[in-house]
Protein backbone atom coordinates (compact mmCIF):
# COMPACT_ATOMS: atom_id res chain seq x y z
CA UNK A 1 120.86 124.32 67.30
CA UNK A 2 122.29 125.36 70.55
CA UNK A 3 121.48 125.15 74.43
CA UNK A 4 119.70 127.66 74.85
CA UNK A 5 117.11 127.21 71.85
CA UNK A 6 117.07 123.49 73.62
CA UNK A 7 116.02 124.65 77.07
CA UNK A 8 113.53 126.79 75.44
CA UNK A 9 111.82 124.21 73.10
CA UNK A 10 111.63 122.02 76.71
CA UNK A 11 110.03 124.59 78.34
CA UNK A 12 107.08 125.39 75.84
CA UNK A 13 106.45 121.26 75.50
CA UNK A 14 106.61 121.27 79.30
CA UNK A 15 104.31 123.96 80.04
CA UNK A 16 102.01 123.92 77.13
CA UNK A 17 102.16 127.28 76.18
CA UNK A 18 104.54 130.62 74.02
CA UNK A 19 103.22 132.85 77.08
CA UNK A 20 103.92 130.43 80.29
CA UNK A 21 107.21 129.70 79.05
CA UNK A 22 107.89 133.19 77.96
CA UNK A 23 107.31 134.44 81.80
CA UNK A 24 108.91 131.48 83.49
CA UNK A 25 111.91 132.45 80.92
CA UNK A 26 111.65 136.14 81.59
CA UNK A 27 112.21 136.39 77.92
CA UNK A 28 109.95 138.40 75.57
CA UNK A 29 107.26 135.86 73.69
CA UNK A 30 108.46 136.85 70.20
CA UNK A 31 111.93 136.18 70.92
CA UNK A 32 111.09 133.04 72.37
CA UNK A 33 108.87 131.70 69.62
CA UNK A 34 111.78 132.92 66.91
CA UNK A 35 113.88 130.49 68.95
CA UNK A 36 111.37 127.70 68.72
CA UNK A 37 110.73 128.91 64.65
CA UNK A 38 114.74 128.88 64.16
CA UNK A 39 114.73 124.91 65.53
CA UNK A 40 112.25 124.19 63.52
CA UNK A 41 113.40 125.24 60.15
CA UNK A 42 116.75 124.09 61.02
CA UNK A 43 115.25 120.71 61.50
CA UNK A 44 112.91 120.93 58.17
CA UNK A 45 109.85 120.17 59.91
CA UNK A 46 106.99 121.72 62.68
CA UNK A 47 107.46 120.53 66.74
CA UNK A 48 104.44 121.89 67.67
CA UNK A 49 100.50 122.35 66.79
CA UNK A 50 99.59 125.28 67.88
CA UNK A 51 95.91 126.14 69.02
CA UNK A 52 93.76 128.44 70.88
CA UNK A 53 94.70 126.79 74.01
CA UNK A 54 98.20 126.68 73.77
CA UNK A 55 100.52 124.33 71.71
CA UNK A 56 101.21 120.28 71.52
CA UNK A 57 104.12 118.10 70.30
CA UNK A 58 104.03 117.15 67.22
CA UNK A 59 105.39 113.74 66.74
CA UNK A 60 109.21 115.16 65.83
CA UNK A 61 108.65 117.42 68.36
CA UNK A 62 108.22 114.56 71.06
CA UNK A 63 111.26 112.98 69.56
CA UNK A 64 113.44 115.64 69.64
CA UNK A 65 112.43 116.53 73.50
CA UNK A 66 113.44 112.89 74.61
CA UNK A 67 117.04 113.98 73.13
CA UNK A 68 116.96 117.85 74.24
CA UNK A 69 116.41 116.46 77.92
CA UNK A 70 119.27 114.56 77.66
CA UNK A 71 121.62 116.69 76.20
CA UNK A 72 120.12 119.44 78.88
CA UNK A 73 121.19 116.61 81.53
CA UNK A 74 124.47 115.94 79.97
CA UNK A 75 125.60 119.74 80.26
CA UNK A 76 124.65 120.05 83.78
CA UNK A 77 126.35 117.24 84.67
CA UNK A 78 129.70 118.56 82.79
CA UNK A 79 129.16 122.22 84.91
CA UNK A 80 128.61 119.93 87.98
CA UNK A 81 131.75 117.68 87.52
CA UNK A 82 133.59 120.79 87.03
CA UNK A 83 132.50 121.85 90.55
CA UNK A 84 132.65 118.75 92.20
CA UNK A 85 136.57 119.29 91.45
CA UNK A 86 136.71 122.47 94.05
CA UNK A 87 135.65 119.97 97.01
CA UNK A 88 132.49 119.19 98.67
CA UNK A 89 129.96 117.22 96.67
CA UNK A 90 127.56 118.85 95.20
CA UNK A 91 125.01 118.95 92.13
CA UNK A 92 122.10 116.43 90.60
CA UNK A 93 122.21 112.82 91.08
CA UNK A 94 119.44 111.07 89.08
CA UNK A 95 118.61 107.18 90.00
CA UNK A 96 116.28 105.06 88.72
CA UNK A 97 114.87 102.02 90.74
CA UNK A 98 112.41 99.15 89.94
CA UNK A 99 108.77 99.36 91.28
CA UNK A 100 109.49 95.91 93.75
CA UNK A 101 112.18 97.97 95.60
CA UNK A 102 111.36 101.72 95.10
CA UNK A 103 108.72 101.70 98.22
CA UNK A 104 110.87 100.16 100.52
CA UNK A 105 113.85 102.05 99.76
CA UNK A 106 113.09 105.66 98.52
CA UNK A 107 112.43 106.83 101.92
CA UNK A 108 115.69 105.93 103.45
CA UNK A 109 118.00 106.62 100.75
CA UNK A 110 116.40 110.26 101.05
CA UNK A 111 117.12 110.83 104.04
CA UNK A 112 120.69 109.32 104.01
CA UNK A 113 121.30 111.46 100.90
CA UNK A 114 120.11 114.30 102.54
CA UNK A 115 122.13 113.71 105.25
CA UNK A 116 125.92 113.03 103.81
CA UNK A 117 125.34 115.38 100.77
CA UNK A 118 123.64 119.10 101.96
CA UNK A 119 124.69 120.47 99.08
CA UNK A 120 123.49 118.29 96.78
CA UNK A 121 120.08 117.00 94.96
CA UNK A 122 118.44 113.62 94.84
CA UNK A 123 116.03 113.07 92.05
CA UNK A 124 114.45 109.58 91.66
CA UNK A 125 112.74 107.61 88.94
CA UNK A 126 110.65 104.26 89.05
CA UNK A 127 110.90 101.97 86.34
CA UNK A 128 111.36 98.28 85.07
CA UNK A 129 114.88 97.16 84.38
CA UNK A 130 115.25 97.25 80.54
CA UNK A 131 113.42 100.79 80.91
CA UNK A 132 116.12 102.47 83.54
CA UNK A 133 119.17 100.74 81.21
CA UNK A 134 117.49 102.43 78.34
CA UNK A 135 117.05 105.92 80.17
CA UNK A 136 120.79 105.56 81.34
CA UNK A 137 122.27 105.33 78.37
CA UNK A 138 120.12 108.33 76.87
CA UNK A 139 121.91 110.32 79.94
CA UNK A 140 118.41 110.41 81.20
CA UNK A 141 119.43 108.86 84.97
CA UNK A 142 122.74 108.53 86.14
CA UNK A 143 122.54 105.25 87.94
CA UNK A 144 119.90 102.53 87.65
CA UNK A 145 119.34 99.67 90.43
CA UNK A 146 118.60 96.86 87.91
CA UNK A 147 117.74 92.96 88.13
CA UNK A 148 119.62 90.39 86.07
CA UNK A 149 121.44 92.94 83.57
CA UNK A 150 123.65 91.71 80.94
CA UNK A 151 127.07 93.18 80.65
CA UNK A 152 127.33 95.76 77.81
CA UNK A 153 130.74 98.32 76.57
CA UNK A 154 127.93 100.97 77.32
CA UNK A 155 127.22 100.06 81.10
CA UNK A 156 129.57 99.13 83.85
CA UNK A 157 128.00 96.83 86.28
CA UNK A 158 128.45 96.69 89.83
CA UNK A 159 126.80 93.41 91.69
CA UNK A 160 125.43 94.25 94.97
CA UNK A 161 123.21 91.36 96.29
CA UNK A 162 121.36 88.14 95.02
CA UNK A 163 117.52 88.38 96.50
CA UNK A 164 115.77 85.42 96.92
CA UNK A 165 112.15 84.97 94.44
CA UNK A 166 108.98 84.14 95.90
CA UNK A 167 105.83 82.60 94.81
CA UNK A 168 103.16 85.24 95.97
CA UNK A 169 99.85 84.05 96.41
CA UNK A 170 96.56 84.93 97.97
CA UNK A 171 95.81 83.54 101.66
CA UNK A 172 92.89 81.10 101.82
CA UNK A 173 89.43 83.25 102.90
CA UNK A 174 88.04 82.85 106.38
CA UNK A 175 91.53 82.01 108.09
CA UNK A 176 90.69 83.09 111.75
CA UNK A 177 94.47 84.77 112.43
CA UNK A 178 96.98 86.47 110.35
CA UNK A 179 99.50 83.86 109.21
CA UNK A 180 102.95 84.79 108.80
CA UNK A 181 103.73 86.64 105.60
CA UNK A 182 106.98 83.98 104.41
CA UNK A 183 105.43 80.12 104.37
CA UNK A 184 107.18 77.10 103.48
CA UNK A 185 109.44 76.74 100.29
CA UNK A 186 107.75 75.78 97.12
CA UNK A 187 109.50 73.72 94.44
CA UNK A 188 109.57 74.60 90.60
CA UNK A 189 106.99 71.55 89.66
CA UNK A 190 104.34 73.88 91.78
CA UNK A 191 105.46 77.22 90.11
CA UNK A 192 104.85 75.56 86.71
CA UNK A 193 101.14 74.20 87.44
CA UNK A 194 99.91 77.53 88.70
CA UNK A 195 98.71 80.48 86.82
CA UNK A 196 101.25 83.46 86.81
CA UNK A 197 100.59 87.24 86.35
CA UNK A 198 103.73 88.39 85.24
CA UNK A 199 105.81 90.89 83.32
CA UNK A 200 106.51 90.59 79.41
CA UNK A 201 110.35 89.87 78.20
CA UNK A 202 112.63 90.60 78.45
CA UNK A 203 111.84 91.64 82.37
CA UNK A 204 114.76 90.41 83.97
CA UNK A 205 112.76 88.14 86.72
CA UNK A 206 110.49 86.77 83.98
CA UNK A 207 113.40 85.45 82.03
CA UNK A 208 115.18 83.93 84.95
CA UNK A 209 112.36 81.61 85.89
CA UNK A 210 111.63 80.75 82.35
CA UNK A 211 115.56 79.83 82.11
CA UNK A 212 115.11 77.87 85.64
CA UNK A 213 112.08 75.98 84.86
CA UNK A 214 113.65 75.70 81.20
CA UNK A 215 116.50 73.53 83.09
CA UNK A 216 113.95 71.32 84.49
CA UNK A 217 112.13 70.28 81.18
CA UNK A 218 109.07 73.03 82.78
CA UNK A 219 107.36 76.25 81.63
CA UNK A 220 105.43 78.60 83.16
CA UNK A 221 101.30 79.10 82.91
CA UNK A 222 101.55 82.73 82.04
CA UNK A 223 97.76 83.92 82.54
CA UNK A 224 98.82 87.27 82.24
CA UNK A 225 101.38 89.61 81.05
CA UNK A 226 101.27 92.59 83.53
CA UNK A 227 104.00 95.21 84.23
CA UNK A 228 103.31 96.70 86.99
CA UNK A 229 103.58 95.32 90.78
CA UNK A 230 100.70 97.30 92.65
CA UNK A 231 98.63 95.91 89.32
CA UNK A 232 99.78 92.44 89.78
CA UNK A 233 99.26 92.25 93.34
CA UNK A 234 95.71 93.39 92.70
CA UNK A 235 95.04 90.40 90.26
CA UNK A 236 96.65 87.96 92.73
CA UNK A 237 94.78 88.80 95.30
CA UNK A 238 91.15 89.23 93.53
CA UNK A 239 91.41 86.26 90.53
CA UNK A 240 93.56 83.71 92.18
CA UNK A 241 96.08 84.06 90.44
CA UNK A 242 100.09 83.64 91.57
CA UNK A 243 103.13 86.01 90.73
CA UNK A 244 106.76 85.40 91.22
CA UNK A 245 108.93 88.78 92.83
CA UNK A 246 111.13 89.64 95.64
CA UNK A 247 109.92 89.57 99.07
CA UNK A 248 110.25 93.76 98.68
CA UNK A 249 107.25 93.78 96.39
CA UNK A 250 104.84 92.46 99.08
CA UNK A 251 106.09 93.93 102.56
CA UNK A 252 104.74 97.27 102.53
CA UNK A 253 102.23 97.30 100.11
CA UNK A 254 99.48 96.73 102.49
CA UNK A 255 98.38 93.62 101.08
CA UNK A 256 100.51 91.49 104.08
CA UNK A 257 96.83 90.26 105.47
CA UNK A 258 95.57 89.06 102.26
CA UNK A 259 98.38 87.55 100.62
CA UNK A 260 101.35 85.46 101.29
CA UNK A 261 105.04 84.45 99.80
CA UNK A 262 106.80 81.34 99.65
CA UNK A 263 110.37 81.15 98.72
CA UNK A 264 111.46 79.19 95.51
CA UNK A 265 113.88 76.01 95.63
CA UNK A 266 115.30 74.98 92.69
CA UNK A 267 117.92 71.66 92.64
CA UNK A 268 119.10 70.06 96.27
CA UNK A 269 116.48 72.81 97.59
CA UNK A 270 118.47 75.74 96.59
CA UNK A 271 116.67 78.90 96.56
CA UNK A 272 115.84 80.64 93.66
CA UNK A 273 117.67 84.12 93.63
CA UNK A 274 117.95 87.39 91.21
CA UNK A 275 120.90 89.63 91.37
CA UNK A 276 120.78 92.72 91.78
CA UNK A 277 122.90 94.98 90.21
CA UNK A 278 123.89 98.64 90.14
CA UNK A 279 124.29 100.10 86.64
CA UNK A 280 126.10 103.29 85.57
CA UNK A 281 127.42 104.60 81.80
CA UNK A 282 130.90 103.36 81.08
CA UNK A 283 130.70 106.15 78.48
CA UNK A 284 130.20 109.60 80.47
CA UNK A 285 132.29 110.56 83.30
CA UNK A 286 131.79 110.00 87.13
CA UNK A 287 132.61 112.78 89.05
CA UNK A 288 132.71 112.29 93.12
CA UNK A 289 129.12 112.96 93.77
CA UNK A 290 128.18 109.94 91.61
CA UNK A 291 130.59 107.26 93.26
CA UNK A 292 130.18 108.29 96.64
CA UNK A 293 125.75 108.11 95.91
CA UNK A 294 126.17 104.77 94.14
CA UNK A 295 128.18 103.63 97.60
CA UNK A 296 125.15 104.69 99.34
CA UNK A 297 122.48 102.61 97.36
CA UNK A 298 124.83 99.56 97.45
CA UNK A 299 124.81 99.94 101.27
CA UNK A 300 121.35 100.44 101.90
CA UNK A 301 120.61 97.83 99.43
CA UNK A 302 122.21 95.27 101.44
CA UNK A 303 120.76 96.83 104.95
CA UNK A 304 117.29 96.79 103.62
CA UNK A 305 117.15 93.53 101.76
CA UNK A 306 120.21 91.30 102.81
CA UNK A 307 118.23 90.42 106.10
């Protein structure tokens, strides 16, 4: 097995197709489908199906393409660290983000990565916490933005900002004026008695307000187990139902006339916070590229949700 019979195999399962992948390639389609024929007896067993309409992934074949892509990764990062050590930074920087923050602060970390690093290229991911610590330590991403993370010898953790959790619900019908979108605090006796849409464990917000209410001899009505935020907004908004999330979830989602927040307090009217963490591997290098894009995100992190 080597890298180049790797980037081939990913470019027939990514294309579909011997021919597609042989032009894209600019290799000959017999050579490239003895490539894909050498993997597979190497590896005692077929990747793909072919048929009339091109090929699909067997299931070892979709196994081994989550591991080609990250060995693929791996070796681009080791030709980019070598760069980054003749100066300017340069290369791919891969981050993943959670769906409550990725709206309000894709857009800006663009353009400030565009901005300090010309030479370089942003590519960004969505997904919930225990997803983007999973893809990180495949060598999938290079940096997740993760809520609540537990401290492992495979990811160093960097804290960046505790955001305050609200109880998101939907604005009484017929109210004559928009209200505005934070209302009073709630306390944790209300959370409990109301019907929550929210994610499965271990999401890291779901198991900090079981662990609060936990404290207080509570638990939460879970209605529904949903994992995605434009999804649970929906149901909040349409079933009466409540969610708990970060204030980021609900500005900008267009839902600001229809529903409303109110911030959590938990003992002597504390509020109810999540911490936010960057996470990168403690087990692959981190060339200058990498620390000077995780500086960014911590800094426009702050700027766009410290406030």
């Amino acid at each position: 097995m080597d890298i180049r019979q790797l980037t081939t195999f990913v470019q027939v399962a990514d294309l579909g197709s011997f021919s597609r992948a042989a032009t894209l390639l600019r290799v000959a389609q017999p050579a490239l489908s003895r490539q894909v024929r050498a993997l597979e007896v190497e590896l005692h067993q077929p990747l793909f199906d072919r048929n009339g309409r091109g090929v699909t992934l067997t299931a070892g074949g979709r196994r081994l393409l989550a591991h080609a892509r990250g060995i693929l990764q791996q070796v681009e990062r080791a030709r980019q660290d070598m760069d980054d050590q003749r100066g300017a930074a340069s290369g791919l920087v891969s981050i993943g983000l959670p769906p409550s923050i990725g709206r309000t602060l894709t857009a800006p970390l663009v353009e400030a990565f565009r901005a300090r690093f010309p030479k370089a290229t942003l590519t960004m991911v969505e997904g919930l916490s225990n997803y983007t610590l999973e893809w990180l330590t495949q060598g999938r991403i290079d940096c997740a933005v993760v809520y609540n993370a537990t401290p492992t010898a495979a990811i160093e953790l960097q804290p960046v900002l505790d955001e305050p959790l609200f109880l998101v619900s939907a604005r009484r019908r017929g109210a004559r004026a928009p209200r505005a979108l934070v209302g009073a605090p709630v306390a944790l006796t209300e959370v409990a008695a109301h019907e929550l849409v929210i994610p499965s464990r271990p999401h890291a917000i779901r198991m900090r307000l079981e662990t609060v209410l936990a404290e207080s001899a509570l638990k939460p009505r879970v209605a529904l187990e949903i994992e995605s935020v434009p999804a649970m907004l929906d149901l909040v908004e349409r079933h009466a139902l409540h969610a708990v999330l970060a204030i980021a979830a609900l500005r900008g989602s267009g839902r600001e006339a229809t529903l409303a927040a109110r911030p959590i307090v938990v003992a002597e009217r504390q509020p109810l916070t999540t911490t936010l963490w960057i996470a990168t591997s403690a087990q692959r290098p981190r060339g200058p590229l990498l620390d000077q894009a995780v500086a960014l995100v911590a800094e426009l992190l702050r700027a766009q949700l410290g406030g």
